[in-house]
Protein backbone atom coordinates (compact mmCIF):
# COMPACT_ATOMS: atom_id res chain seq x y z
CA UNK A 1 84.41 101.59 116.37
CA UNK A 2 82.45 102.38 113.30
CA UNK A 3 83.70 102.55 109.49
CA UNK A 4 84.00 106.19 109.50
CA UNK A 5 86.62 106.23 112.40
CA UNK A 6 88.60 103.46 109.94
CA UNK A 7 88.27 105.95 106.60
CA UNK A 8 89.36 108.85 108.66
CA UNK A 9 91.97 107.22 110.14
CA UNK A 10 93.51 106.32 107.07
CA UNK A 11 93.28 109.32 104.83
CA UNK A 12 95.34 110.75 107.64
CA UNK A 13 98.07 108.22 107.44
CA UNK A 14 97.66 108.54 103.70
CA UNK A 15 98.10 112.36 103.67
CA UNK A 16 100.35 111.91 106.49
CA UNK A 17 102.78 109.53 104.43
CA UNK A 18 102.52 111.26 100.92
CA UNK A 19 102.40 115.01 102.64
CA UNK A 20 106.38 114.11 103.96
CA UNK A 21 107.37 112.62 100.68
CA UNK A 22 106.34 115.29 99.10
CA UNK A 23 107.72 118.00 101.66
CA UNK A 24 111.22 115.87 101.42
CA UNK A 25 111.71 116.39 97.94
CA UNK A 26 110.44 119.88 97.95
CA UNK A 27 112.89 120.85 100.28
CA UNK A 28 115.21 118.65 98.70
CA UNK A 29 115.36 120.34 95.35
CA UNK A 30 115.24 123.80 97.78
CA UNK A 31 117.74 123.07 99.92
CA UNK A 32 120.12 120.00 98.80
CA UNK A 33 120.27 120.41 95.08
CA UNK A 34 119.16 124.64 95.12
CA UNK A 35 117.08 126.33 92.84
CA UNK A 36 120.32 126.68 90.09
CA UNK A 37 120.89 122.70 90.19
CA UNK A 38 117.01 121.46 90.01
CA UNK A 39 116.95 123.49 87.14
CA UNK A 40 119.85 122.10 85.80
CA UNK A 41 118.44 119.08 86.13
CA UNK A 42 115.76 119.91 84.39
CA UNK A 43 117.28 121.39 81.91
CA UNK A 44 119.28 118.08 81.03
CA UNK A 45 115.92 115.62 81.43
CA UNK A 46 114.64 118.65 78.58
CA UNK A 47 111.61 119.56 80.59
CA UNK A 48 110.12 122.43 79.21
CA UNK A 49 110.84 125.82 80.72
CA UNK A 50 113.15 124.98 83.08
CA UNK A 51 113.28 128.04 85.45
CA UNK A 52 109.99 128.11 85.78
CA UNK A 53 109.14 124.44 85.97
CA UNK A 54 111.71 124.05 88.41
CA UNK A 55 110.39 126.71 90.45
CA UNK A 56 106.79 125.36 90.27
CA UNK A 57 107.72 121.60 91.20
CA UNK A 58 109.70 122.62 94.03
CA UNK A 59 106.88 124.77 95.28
CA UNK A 60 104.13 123.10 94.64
CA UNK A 61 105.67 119.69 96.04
CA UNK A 62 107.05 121.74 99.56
CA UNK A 63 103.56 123.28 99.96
CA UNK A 64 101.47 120.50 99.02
CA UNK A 65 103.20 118.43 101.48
CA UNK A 66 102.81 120.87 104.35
CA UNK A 67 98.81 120.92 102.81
CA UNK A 68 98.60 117.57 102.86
CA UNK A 69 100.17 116.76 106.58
CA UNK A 70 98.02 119.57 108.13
CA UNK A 71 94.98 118.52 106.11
CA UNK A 72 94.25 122.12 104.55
CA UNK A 73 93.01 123.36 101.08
CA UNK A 74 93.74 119.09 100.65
CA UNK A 75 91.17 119.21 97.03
CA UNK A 76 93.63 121.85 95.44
CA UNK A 77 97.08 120.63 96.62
CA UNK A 78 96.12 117.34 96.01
CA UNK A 79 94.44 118.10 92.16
CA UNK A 80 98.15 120.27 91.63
CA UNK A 81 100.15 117.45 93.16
CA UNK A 82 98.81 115.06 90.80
CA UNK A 83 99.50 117.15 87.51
CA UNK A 84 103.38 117.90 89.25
CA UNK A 85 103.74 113.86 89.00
CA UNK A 86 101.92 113.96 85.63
CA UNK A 87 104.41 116.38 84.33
CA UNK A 88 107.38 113.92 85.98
CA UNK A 89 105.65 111.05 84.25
CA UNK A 90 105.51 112.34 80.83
CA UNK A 91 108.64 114.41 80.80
CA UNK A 92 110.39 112.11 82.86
CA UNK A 93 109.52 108.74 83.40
CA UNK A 94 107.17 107.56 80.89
CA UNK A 95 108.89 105.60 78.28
CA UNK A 96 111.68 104.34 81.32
CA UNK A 97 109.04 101.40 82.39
CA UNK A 98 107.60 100.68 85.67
CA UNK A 99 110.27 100.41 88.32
CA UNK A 100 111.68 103.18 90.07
CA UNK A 101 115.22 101.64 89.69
CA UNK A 102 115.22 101.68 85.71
CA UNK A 103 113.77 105.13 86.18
CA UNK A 104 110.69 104.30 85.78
CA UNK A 105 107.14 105.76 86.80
CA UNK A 106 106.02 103.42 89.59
CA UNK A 107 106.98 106.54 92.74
CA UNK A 108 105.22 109.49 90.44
CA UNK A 109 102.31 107.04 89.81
CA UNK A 110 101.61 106.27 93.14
CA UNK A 111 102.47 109.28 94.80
CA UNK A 112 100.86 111.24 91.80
CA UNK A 113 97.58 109.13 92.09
CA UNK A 114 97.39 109.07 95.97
CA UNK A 115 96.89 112.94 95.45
CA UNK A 116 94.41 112.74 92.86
CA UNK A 117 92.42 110.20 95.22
CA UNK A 118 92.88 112.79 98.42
CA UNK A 119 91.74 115.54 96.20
CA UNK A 120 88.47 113.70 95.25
CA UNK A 121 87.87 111.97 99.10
CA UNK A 122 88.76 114.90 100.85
CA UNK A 123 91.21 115.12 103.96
CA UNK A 124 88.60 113.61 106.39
CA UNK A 125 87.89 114.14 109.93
CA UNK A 126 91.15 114.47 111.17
CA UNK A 127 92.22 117.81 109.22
CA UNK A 128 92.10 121.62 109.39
CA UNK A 129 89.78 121.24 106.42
CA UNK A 130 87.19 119.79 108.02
CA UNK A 131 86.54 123.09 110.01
CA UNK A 132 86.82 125.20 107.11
CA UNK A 133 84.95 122.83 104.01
CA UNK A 134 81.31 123.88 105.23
CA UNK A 135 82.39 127.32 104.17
CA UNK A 136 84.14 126.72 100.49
CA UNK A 137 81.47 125.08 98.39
CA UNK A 138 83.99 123.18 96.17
CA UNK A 139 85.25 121.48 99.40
CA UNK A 140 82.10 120.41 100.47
CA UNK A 141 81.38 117.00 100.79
CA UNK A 142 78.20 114.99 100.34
């Protein structure tokens, strides 16, 4: 077995792993929490906009993780996952510290710069974009 199989093989368990994060608490602030109480809860951490900011994050999050699992369109969910968890950082989480339990940045981080590291890698071998990159020059890759 070569190094290729070993890259491919884990940018799928990466996009695997983030994609269902992601999809979880997409569907959480969907389903759980509804559109009325993620923007409620937006409203009281003062993001901007609300309605709209809690429509985009709980789009953006439930689609990017179904993108990221099947391995489609991975550069542009991945480049608008990463500014969702920018927008949780600096809203959010930013002057909380590090650890998650203080409220802190350490799951947007990671989660926020595992999608910004798909995005520039690409969803490798093992992904619906491989069939269709040759055909969309920004998903072509050298």
């Amino acid at each position: 077995m070569n190094s290729t199989f070993f890259r491919d093989i884990a940018i799928l368990l990466a996009r695997l792993g983030i994609g269902v994060i992601f999809l979880v608490h997409g569907l959480q602030k969907l389903i759980v929490n509804g559109y009325s109480g993620t923007k409620a809860g937006f409203e009281s951490m003062e993001v901007p906009a609300p309605p709209v900011s809690a429509f985009i994050a709980t789009w953006v999050e439930i689609l990017g993780g179904i993108s990221l699992i099947l391995g489609l369109l991975v550069p542009v969910f991945g480049v608008l996952l990463f500014l969702d968890m920018l927008g949780a950082y600096l809203f959010v989480h930013m002057g909380n510290g590090v650890y998650v339990n203080d409220g802190g940045w350490e799951l947007v981080g990671a989660l926020g710069l595992g999608s910004l590291l798909l995005a520039a890698v690409g969803a490798g071998a093992y992904s619906l974009d491989r069939f269709i990159a040759p055909k969309v020059p920004f998903m072509a890759r050298a």
